[in-house]
Protein backbone atom coordinates (compact mmCIF):
# COMPACT_ATOMS: atom_id res chain seq x y z
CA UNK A 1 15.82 3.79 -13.68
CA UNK A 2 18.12 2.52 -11.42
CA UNK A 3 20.80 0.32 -12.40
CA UNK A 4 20.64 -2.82 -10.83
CA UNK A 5 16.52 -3.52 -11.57
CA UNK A 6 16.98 -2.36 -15.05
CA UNK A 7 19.97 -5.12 -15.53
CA UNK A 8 17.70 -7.82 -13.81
CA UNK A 9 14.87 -6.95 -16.36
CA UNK A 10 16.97 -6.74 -19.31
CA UNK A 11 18.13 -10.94 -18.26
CA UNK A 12 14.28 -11.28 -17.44
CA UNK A 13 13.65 -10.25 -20.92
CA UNK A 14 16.22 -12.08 -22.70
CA UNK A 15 15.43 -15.66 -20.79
CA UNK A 16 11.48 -14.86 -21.51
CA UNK A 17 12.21 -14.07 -25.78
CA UNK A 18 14.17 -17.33 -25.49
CA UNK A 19 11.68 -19.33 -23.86
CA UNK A 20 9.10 -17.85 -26.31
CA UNK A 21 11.42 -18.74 -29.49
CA UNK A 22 12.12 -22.50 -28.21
CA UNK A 23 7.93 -22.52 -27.67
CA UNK A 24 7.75 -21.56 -30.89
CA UNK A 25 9.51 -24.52 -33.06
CA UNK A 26 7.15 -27.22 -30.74
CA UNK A 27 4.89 -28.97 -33.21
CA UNK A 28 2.07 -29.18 -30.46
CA UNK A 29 2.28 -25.82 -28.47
CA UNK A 30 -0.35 -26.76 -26.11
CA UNK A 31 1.10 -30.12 -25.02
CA UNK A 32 4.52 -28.11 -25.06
CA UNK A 33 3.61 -25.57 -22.86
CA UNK A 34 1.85 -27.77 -20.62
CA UNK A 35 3.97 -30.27 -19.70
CA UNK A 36 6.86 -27.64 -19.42
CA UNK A 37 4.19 -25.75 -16.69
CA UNK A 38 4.15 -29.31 -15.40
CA UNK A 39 7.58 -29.55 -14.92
CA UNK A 40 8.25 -26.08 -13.37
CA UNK A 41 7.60 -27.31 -9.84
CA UNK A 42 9.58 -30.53 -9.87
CA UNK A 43 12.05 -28.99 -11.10
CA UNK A 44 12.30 -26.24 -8.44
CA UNK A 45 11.40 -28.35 -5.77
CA UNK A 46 14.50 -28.64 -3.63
CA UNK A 47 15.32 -25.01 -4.23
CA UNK A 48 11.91 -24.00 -2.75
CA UNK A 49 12.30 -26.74 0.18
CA UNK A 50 15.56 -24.67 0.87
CA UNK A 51 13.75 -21.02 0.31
CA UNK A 52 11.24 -21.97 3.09
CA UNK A 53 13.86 -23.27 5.31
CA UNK A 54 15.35 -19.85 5.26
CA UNK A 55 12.52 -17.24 4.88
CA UNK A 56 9.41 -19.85 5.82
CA UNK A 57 6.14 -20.49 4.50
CA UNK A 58 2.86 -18.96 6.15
CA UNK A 59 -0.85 -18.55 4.99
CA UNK A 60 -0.20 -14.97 3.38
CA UNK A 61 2.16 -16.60 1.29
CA UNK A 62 -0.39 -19.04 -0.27
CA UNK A 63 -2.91 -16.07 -0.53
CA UNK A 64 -0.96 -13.83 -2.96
CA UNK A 65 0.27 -16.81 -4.95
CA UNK A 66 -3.73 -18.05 -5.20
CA UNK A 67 -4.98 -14.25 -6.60
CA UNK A 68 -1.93 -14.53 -8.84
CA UNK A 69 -2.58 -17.41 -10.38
CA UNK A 70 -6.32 -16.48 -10.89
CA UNK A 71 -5.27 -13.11 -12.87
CA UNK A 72 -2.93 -15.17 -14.81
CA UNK A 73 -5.62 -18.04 -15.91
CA UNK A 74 -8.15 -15.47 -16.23
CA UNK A 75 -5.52 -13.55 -18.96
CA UNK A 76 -4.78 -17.35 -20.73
CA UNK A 77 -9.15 -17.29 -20.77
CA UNK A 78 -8.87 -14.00 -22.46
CA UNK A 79 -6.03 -15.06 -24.59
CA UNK A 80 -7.74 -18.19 -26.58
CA UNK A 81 -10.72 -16.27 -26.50
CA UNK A 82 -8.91 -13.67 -28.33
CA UNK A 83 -7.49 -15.72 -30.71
CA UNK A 84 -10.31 -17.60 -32.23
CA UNK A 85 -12.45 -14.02 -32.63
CA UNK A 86 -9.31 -11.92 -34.45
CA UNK A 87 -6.04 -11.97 -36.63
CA UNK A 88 -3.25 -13.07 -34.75
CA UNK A 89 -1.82 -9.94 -36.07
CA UNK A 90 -3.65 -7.58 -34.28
CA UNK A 91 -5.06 -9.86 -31.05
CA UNK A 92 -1.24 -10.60 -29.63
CA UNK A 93 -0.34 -7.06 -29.96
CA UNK A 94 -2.77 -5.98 -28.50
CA UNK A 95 -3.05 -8.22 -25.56
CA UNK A 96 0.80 -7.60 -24.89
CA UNK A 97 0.06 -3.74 -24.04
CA UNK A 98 -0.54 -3.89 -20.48
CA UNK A 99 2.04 -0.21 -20.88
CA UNK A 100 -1.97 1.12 -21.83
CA UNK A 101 -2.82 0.68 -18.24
CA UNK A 102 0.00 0.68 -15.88
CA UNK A 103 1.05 4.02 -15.68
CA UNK A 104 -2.72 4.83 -14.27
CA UNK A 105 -2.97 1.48 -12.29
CA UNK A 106 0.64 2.19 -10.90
CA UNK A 107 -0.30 6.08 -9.94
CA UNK A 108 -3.96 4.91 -8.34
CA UNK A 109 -2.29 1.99 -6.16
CA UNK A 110 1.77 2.63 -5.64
CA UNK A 111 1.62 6.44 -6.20
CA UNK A 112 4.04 6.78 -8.91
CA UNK A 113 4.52 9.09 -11.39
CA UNK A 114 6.40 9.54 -14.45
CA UNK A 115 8.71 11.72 -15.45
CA UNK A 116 8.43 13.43 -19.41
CA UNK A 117 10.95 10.94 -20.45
CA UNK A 118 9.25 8.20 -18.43
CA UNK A 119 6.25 9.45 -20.43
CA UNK A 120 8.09 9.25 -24.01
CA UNK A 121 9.81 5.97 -23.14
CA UNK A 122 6.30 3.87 -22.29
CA UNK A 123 4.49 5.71 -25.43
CA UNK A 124 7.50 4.41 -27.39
CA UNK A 125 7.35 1.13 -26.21
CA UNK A 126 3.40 0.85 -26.32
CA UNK A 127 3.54 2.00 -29.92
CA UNK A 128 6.32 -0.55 -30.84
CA UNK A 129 4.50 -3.52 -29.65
CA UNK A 130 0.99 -2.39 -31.30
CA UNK A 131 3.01 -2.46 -34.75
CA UNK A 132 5.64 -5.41 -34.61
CA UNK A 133 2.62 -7.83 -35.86
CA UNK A 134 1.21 -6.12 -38.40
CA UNK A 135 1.31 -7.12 -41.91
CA UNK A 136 1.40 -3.34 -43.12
CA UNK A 137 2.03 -0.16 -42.08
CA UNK A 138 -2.17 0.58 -43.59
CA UNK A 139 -4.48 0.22 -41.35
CA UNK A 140 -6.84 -0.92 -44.31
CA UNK A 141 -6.79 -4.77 -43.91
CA UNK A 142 -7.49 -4.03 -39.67
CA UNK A 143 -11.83 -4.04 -39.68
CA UNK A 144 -13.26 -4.83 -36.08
CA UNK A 145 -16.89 -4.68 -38.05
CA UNK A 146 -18.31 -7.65 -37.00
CA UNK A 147 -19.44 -8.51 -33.80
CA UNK A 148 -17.32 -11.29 -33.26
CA UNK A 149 -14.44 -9.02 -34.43
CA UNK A 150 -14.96 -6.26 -31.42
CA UNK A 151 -15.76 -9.25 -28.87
CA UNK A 152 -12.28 -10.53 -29.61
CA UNK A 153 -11.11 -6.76 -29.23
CA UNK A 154 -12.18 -6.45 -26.38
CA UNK A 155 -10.81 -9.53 -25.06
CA UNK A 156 -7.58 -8.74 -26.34
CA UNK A 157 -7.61 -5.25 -24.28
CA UNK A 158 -8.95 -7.21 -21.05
CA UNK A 159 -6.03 -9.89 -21.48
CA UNK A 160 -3.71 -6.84 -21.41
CA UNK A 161 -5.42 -5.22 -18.28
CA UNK A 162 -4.86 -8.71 -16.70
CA UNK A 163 -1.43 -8.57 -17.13
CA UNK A 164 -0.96 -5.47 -15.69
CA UNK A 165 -3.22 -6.12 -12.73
CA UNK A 166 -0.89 -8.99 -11.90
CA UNK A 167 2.53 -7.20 -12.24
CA UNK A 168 0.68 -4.89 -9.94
CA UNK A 169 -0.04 -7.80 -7.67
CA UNK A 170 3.14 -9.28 -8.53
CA UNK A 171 4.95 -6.10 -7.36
CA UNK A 172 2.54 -5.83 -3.66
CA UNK A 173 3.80 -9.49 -3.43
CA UNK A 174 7.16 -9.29 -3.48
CA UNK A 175 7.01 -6.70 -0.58
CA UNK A 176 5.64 -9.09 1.69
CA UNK A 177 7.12 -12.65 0.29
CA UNK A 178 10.24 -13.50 -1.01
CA UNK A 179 10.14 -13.87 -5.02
CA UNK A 180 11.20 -17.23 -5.25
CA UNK A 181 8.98 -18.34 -3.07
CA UNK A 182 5.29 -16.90 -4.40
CA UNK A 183 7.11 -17.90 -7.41
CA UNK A 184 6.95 -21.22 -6.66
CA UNK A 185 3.81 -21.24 -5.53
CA UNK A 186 2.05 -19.78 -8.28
CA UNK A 187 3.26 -22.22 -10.67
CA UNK A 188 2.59 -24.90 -8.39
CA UNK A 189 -1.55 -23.20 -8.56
CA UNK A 190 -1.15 -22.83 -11.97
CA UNK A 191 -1.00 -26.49 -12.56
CA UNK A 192 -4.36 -26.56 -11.52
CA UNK A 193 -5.13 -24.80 -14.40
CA UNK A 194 -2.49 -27.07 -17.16
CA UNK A 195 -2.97 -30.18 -15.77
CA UNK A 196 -7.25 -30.73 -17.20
CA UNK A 197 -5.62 -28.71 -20.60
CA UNK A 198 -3.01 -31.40 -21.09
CA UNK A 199 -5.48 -34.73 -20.24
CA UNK A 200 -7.91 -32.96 -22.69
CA UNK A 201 -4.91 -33.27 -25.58
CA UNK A 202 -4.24 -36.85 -27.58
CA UNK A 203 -2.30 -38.99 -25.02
CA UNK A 204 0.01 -40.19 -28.64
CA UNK A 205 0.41 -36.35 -29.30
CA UNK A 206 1.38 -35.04 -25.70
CA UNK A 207 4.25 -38.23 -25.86
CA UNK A 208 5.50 -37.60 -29.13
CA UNK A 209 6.00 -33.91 -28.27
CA UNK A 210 7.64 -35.10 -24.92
CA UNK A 211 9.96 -37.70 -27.33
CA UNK A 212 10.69 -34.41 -29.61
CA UNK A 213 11.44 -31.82 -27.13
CA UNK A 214 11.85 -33.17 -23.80
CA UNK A 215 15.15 -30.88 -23.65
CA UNK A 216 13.21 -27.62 -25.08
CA UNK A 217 10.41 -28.32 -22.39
CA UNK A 218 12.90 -28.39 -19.62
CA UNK A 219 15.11 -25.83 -20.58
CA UNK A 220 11.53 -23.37 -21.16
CA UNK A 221 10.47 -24.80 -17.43
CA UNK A 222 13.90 -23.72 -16.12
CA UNK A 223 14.01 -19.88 -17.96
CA UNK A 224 9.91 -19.60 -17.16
CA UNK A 225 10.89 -19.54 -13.93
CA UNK A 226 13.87 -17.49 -13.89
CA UNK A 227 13.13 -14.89 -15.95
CA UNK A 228 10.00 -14.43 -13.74
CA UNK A 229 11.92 -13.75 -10.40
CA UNK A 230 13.89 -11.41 -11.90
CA UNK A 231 11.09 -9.25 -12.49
CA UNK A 232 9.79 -9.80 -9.37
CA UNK A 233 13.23 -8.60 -7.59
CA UNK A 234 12.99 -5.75 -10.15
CA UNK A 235 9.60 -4.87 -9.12
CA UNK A 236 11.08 -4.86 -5.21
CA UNK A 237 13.29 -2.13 -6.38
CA UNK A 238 11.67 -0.14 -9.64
CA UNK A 239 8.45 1.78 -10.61
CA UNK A 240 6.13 -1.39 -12.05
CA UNK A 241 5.23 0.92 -15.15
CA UNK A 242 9.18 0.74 -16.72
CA UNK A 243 9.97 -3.24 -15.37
CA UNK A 244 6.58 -3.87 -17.61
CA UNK A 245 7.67 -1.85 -20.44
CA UNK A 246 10.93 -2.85 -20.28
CA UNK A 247 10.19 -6.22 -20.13
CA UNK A 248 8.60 -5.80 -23.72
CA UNK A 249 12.55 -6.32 -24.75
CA UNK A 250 11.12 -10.28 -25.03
CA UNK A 251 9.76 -9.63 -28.26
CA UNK A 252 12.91 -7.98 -29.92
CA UNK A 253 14.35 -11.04 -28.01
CA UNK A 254 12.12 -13.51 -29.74
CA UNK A 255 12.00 -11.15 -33.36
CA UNK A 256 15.80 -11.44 -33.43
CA UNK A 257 15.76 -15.27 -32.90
CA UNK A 258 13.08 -15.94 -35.50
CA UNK A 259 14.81 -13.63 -37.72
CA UNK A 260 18.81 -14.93 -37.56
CA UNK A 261 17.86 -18.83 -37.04
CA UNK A 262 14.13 -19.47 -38.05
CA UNK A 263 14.84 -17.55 -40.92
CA UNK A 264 11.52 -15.14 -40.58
CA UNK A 265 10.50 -12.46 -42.54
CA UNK A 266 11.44 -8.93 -41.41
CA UNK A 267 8.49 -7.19 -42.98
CA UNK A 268 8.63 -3.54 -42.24
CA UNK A 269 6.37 -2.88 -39.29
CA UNK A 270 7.89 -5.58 -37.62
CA UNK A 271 11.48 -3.71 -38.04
CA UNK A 272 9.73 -0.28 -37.27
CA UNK A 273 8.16 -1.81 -33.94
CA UNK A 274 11.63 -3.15 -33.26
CA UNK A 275 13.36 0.10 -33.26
CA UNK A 276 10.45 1.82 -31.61
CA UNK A 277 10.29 -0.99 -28.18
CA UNK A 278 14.66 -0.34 -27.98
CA UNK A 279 14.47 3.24 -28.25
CA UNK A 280 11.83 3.20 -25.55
CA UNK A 281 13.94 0.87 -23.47
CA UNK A 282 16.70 3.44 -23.91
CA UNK A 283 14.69 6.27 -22.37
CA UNK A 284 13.64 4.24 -20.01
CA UNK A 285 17.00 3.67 -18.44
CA UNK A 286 17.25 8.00 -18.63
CA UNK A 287 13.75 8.23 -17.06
CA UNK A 288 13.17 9.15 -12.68
């Protein structure tokens, strides 16, 4: 991998595991995350009046930012869905290993292929982030018996196809518009999507999380955004299958954090998946 898009990934990764860690002390995640959505376009709003000055606006524009944000609220459908049918434990791993698909998705629609240690480097990563969760290394407490338990499976593995669909998109894009700009205008869509979430939330509980973390909510609406271009400007220059499993770095990210200022629990899988996701990273960087 090329120097320059794996250096814009690796800042990607480390602004999207700090984002995630500052989500993570909120004592109301939903109002948290949407009023930071919220806030994403204001925010950016004379930055993107200046992007369109320079590099303009047309339909094609709003059309890849509209499918965009349609994978993306479809994966947040799959998400909750997810979450109410299985353990946390084994329904955000799984839903964060879009590396299952993209390799094939990338070959079918960009042509790419992988080289052996391209090969080694996603297995690696895909491995680390299937174990960082889990509560053991025994696969004894994991039992997808019940109905309700393989419907959440199975919206865990659709949540992950999702996300690689849209890096895919995201990547197809970028070749057409500039980052910033279907940037923009995906999280402007998206707030279609926030906006009913948030009025559906205790008015008291949305403004005491506002009171609480109005400085966490910004910053998190500043690095959403940022660590999002970068990935798209990596995805201008890389192959989509290492920028999405090098982007996995967010979790070591966001394990560190928890770990040095949180104070969290290190169990043993979570160290093992650790080791596993920087390893792959590592290969990654040595992979064609």
């Amino acid at each position: 991998m090329q120097n320059l898009p794996f250096a814009l990934v690796l800042l990607s990764s480390i602004a999207h595991g700090y984002w995630n860690f500052l989500l993570k002390r909120a004592q109301n995640k939903d109002a948290f995350l949407g009023l930071s959505k919220l806030a994403e376009p204001v925010i950016y709003a004379i930055p993107f009046g200046y992007a369109v000055s320079l590099w303009g606006l047309d339909p094609l524009s709003l059309w890849y930012a509209g499918v965009g944000t349609l994978l993306s609220v479809a994966n947040y459908y799959c998400l909750a869905n997810s979450y109410k049918r299985l353990d946390l434990s084994i329904a955000y791993p799984v839903s964060r290993s879009s590396t299952l698909f993209l390799p094939f998705l990338a070959f079918i629609f960009f042509q790419e292929q992988l080289d052996v240690i391209g090969w080694c480097s996603v297995i690696l990563v895909t491995l680390g982030v299937l174990v960082i969760q889990l509560k053991g290394l025994s696969l004894s407490g994991i039992s997808l018996g019940s109905r309700d338990s393989r419907t959440g499976m199975a919206f865990a593995l659709l949540a992950a196809f999702l996300v690689a669909l849209y890096t895919l998109w995201g990547k197809q894009a970028v070749q057409h518009i500039h980052p910033f700009i279907y940037m923009y205008c995906y999280t402007f869509a998206s707030c279609a999507y926030f906006w009913p979430s948030l009025r559906r939330l205790d008015r008291r509980i949305v403004k005491q999380e506002w009171q609480r973390n109005k400085w966490s909510i910004l910053s998190v609406s500043v690095l959403n955004t940022l660590s999002f271009v970068l990935m798209l400007m990596a995805l201008n220059m890389g192959k989509v299958t290492y920028v999405g499993a090098l982007r996995q770095l967010s979790l070591v990210v966001g394990v560190g954090l928890g770990w040095v200022v949180l104070r969290e629990s290190c169990p043993m899988p979570r160290v093992l998946g650790v080791l596993l996701i920087i390893v792959g990273a590592c290969l990654t960087y040595l992979a064609k």
